[in-house]
PDB file of N, CA and C in Angstrom:
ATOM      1  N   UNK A   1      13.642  15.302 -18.405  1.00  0.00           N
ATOM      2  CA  UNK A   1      14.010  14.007 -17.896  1.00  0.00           C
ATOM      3  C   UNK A   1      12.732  13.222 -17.659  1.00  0.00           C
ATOM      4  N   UNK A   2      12.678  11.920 -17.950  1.00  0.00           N
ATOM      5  CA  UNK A   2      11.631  11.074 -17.778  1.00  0.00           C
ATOM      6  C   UNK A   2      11.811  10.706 -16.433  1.00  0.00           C
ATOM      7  N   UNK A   3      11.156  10.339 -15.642  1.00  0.00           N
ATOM      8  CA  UNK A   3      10.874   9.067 -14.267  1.00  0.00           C
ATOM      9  C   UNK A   3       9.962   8.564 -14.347  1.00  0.00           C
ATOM     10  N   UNK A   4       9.830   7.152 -14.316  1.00  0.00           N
ATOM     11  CA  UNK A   4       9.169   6.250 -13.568  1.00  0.00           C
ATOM     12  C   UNK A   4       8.694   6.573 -12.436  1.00  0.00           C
ATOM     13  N   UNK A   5       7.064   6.325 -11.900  1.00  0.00           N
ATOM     14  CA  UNK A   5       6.770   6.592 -10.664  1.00  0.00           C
ATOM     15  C   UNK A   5       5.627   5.481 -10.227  1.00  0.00           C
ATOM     16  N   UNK A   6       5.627   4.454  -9.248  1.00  0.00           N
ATOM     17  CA  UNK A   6       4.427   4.424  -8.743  1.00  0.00           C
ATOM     18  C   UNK A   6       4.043   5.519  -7.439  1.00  0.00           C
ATOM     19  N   UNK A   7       2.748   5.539  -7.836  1.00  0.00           N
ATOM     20  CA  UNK A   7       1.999   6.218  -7.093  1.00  0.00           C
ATOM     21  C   UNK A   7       0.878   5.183  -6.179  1.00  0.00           C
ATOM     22  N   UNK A   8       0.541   5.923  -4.770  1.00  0.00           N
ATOM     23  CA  UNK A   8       0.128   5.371  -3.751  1.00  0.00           C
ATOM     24  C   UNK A   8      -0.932   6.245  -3.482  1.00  0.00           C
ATOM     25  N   UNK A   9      -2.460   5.787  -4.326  1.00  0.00           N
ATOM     26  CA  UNK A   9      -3.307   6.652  -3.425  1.00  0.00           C
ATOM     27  C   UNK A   9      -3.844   7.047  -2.022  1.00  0.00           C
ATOM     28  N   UNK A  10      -4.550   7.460  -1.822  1.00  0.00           N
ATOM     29  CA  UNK A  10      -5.897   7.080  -0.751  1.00  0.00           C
ATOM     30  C   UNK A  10      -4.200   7.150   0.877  1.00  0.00           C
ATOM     31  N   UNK A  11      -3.496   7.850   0.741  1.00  0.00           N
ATOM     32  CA  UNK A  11      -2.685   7.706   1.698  1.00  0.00           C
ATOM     33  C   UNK A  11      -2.871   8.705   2.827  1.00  0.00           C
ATOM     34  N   UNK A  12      -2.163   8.407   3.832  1.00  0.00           N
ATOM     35  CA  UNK A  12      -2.401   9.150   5.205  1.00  0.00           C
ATOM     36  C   UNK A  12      -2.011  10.412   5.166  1.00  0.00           C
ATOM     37  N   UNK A  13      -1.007  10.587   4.441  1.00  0.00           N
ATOM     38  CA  UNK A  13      -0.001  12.060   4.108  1.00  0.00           C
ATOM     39  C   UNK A  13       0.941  11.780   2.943  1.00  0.00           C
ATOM     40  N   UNK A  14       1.230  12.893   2.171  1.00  0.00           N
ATOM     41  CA  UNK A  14       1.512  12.940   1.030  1.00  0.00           C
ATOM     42  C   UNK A  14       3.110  12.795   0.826  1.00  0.00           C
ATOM     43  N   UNK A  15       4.096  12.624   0.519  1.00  0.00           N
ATOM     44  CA  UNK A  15       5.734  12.336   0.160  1.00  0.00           C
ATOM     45  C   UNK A  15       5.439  11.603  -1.151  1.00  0.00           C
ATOM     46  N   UNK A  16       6.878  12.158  -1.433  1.00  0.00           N
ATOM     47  CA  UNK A  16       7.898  11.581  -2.498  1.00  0.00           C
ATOM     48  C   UNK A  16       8.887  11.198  -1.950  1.00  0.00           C
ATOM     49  N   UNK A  17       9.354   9.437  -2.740  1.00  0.00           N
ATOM     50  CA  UNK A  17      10.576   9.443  -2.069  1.00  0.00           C
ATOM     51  C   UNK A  17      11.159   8.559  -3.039  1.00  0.00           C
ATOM     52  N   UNK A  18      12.573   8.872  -3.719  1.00  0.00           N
ATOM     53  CA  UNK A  18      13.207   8.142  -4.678  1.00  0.00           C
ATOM     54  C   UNK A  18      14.300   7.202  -4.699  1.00  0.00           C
ATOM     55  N   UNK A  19      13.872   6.367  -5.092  1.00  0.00           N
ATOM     56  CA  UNK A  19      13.887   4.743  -5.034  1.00  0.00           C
ATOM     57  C   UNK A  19      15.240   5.091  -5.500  1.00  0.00           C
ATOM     58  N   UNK A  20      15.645   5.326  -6.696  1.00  0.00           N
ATOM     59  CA  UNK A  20      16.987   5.236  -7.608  1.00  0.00           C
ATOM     60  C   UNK A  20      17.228   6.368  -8.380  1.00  0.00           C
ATOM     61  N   UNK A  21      18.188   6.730  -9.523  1.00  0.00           N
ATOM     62  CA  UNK A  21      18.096   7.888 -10.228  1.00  0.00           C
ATOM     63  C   UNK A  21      17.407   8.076 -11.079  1.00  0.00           C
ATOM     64  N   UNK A  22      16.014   7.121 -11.862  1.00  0.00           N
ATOM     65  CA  UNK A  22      14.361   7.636 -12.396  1.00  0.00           C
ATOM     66  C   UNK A  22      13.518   6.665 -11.706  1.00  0.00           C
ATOM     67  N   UNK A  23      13.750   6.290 -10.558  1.00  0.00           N
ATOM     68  CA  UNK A  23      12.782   5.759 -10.139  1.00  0.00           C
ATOM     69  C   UNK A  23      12.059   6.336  -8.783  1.00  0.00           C
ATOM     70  N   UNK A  24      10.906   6.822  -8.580  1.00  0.00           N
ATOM     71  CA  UNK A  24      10.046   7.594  -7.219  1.00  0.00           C
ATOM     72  C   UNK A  24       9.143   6.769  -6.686  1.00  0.00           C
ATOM     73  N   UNK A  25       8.984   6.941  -5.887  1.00  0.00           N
ATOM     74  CA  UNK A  25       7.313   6.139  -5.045  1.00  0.00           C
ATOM     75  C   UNK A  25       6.461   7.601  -4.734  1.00  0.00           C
ATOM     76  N   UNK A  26       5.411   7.689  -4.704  1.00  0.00           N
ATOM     77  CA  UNK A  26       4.558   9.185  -4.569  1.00  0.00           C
ATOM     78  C   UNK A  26       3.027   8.425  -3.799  1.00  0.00           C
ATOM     79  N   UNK A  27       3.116   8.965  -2.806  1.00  0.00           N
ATOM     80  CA  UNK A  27       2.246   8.758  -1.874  1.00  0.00           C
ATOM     81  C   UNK A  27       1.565  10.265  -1.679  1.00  0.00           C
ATOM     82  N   UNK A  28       0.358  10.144  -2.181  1.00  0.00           N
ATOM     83  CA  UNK A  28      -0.921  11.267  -2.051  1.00  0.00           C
ATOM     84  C   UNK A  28      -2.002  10.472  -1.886  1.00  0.00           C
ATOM     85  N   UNK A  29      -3.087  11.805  -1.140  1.00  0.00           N
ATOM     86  CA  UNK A  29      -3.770  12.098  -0.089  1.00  0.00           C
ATOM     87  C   UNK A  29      -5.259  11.450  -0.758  1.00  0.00           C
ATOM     88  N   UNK A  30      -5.474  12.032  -2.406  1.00  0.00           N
ATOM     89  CA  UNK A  30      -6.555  11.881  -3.386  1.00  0.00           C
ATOM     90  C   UNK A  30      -7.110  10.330  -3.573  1.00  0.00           C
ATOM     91  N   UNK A  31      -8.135  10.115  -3.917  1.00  0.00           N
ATOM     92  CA  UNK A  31      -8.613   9.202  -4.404  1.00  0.00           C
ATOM     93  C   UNK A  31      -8.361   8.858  -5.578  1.00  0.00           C
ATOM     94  N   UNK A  32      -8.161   7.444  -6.624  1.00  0.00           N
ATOM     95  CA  UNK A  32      -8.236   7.655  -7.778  1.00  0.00           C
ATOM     96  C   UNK A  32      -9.390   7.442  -8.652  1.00  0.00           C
ATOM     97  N   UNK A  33     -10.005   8.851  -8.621  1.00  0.00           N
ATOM     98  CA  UNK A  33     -11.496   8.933  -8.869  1.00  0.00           C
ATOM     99  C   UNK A  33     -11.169   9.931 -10.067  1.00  0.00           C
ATOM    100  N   UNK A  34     -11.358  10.030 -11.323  1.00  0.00           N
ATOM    101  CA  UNK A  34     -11.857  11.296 -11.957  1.00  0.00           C
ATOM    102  C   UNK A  34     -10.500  12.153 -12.212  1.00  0.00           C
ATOM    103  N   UNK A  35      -9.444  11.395 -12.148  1.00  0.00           N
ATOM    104  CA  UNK A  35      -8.391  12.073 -12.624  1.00  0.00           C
ATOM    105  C   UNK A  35      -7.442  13.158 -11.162  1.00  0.00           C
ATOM    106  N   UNK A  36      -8.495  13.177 -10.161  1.00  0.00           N
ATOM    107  CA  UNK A  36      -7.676  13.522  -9.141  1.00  0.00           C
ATOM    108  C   UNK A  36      -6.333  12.836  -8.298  1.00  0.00           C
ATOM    109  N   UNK A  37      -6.246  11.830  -8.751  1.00  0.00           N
ATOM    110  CA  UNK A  37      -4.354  11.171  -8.190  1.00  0.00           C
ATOM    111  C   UNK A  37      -3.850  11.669  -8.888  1.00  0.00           C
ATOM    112  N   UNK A  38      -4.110  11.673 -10.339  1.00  0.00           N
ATOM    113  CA  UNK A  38      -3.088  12.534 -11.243  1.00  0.00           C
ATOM    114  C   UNK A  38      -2.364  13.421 -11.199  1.00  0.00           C
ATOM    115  N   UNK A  39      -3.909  14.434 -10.787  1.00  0.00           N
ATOM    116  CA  UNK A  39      -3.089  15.674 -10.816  1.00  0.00           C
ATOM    117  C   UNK A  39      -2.509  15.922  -9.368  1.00  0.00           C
ATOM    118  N   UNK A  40      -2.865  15.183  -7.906  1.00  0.00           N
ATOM    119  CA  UNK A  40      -2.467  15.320  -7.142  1.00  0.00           C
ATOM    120  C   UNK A  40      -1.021  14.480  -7.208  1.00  0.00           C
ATOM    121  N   UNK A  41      -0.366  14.036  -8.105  1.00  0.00           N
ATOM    122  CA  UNK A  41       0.794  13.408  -8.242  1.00  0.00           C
ATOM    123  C   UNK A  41       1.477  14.232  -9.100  1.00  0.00           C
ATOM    124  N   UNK A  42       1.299  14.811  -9.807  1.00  0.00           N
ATOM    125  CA  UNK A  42       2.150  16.305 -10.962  1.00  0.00           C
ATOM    126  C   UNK A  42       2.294  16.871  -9.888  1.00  0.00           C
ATOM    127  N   UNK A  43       1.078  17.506  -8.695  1.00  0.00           N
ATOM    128  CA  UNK A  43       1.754  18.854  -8.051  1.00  0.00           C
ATOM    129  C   UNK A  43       3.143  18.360  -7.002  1.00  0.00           C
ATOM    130  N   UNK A  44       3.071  16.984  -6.295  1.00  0.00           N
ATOM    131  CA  UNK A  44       3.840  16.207  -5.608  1.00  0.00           C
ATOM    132  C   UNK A  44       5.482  16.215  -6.521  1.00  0.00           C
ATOM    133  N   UNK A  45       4.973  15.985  -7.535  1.00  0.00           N
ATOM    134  CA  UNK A  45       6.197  15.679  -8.099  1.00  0.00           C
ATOM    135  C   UNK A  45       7.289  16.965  -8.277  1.00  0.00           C
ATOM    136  N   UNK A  46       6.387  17.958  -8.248  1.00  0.00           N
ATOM    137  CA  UNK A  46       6.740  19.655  -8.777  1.00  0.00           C
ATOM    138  C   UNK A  46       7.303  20.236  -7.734  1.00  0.00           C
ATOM    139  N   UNK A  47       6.565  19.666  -6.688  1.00  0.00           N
ATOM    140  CA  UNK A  47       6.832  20.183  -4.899  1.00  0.00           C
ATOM    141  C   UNK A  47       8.110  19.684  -4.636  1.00  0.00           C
ATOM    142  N   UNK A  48       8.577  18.553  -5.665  1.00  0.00           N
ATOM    143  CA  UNK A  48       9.543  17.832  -4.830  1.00  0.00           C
ATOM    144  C   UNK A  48      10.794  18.031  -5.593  1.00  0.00           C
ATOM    145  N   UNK A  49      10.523  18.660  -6.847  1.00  0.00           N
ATOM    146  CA  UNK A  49      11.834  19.353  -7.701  1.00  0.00           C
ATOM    147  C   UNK A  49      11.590  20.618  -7.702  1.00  0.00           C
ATOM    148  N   UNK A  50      10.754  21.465  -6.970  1.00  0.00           N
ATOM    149  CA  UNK A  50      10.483  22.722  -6.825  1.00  0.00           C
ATOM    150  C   UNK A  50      10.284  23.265  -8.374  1.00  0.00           C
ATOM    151  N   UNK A  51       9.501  23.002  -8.803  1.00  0.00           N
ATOM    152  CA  UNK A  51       9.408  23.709  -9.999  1.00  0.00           C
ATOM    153  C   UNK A  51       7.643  23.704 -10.163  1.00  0.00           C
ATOM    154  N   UNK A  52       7.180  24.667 -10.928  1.00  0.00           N
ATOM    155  CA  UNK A  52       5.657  24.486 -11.433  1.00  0.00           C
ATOM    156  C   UNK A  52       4.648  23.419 -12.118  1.00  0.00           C
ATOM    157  N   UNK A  53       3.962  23.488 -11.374  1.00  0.00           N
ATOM    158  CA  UNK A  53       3.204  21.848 -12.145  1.00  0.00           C
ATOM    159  C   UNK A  53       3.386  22.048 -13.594  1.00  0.00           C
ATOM    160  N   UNK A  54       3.178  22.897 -14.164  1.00  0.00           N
ATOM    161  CA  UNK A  54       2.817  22.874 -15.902  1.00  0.00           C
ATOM    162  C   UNK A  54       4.084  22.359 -16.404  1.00  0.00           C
ATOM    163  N   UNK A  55       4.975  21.911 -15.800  1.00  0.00           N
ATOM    164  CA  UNK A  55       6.390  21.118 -15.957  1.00  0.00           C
ATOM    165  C   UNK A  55       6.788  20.417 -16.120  1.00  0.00           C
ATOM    166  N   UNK A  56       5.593  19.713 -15.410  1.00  0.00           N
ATOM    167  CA  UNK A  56       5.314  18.170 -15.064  1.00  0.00           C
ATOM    168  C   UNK A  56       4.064  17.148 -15.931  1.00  0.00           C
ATOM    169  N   UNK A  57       4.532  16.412 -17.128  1.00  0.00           N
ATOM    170  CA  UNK A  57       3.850  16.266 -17.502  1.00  0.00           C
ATOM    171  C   UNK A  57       3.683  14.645 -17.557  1.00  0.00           C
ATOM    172  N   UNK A  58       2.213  13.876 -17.604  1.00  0.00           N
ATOM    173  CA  UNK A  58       1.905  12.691 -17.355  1.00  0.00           C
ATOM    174  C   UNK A  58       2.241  11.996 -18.984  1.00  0.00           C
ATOM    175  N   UNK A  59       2.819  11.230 -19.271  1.00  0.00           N
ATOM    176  CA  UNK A  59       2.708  10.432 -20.539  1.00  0.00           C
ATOM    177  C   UNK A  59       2.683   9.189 -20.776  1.00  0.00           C
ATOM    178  N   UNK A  60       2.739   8.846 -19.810  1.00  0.00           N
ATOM    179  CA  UNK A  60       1.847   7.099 -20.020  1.00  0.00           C
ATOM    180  C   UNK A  60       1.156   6.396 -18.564  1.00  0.00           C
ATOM    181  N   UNK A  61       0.312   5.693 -18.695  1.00  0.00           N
ATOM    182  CA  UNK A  61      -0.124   5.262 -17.112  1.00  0.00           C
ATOM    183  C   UNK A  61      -1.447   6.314 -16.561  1.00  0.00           C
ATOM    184  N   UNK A  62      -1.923   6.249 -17.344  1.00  0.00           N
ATOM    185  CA  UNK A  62      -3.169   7.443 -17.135  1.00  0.00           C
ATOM    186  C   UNK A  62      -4.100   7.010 -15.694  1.00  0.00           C
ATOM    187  N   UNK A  63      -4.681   5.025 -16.440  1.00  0.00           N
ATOM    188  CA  UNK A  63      -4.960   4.803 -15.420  1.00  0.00           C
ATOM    189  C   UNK A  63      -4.603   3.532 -14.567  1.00  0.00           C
ATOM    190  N   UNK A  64      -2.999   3.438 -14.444  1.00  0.00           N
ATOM    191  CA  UNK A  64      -2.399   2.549 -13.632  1.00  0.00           C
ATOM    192  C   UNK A  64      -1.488   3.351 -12.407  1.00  0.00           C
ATOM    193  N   UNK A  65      -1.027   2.478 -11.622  1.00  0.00           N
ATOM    194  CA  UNK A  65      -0.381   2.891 -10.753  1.00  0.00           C
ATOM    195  C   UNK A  65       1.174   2.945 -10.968  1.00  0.00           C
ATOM    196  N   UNK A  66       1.407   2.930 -11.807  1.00  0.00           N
ATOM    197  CA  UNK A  66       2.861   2.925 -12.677  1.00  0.00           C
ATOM    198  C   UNK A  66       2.818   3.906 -13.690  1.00  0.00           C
ATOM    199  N   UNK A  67       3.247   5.094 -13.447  1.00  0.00           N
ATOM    200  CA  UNK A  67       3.397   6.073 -14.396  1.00  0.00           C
ATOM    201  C   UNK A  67       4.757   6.576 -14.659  1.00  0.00           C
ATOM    202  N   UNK A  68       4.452   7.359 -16.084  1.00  0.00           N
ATOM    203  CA  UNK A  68       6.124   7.996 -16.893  1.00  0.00           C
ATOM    204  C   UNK A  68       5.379   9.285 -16.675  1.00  0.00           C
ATOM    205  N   UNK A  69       6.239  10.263 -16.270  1.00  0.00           N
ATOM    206  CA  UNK A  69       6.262  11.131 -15.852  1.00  0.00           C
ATOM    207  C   UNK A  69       7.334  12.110 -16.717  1.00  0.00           C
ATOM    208  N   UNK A  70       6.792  13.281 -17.688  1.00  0.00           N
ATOM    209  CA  UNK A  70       8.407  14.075 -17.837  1.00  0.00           C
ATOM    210  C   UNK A  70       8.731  15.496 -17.289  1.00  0.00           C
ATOM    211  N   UNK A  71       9.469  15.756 -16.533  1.00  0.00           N
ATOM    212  CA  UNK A  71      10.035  16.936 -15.850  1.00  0.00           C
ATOM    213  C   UNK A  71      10.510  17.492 -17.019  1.00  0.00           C
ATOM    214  N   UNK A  72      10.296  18.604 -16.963  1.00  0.00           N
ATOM    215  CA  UNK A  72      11.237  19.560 -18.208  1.00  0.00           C
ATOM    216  C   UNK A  72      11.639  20.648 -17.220  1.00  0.00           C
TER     217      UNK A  72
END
């Protein structure tokens, strides 16, 4: 399944919380420095469908705050 996500760096504490049925907001802790929101937004996303990051994969929005996201 695809979702839509913006993501919220540089935040106080980390959640997911979904807007609609593919749409999330993802608030993590990381900077977006060097690819660390990224991946601190795969493990968020994984945490939050309980499944393993390697699951979770980024495919568009590398470096915006609007990313496609696909859960398998």
């Amino acid at each position: 399944m695809r979702i839509c996500v913006k993501v919220k760096p540089n935040a106080k504490q980390q959640r997911v919380e979904k807007i609609d049925q593919d749409h999330y907001a993802v608030w993590i802790r990381e900077k977006p420095v060097e690819g660390r929101a990224n991946d601190a937004a795969i493990r968020a996303i994984a945490d939050h469908f309980h499944i393993p990051p390697s699951q979770v994969m980024l495919i568009k929005g590398q470096t915006s705050r609007e990313k496609v996201f696909e859960v398998l």
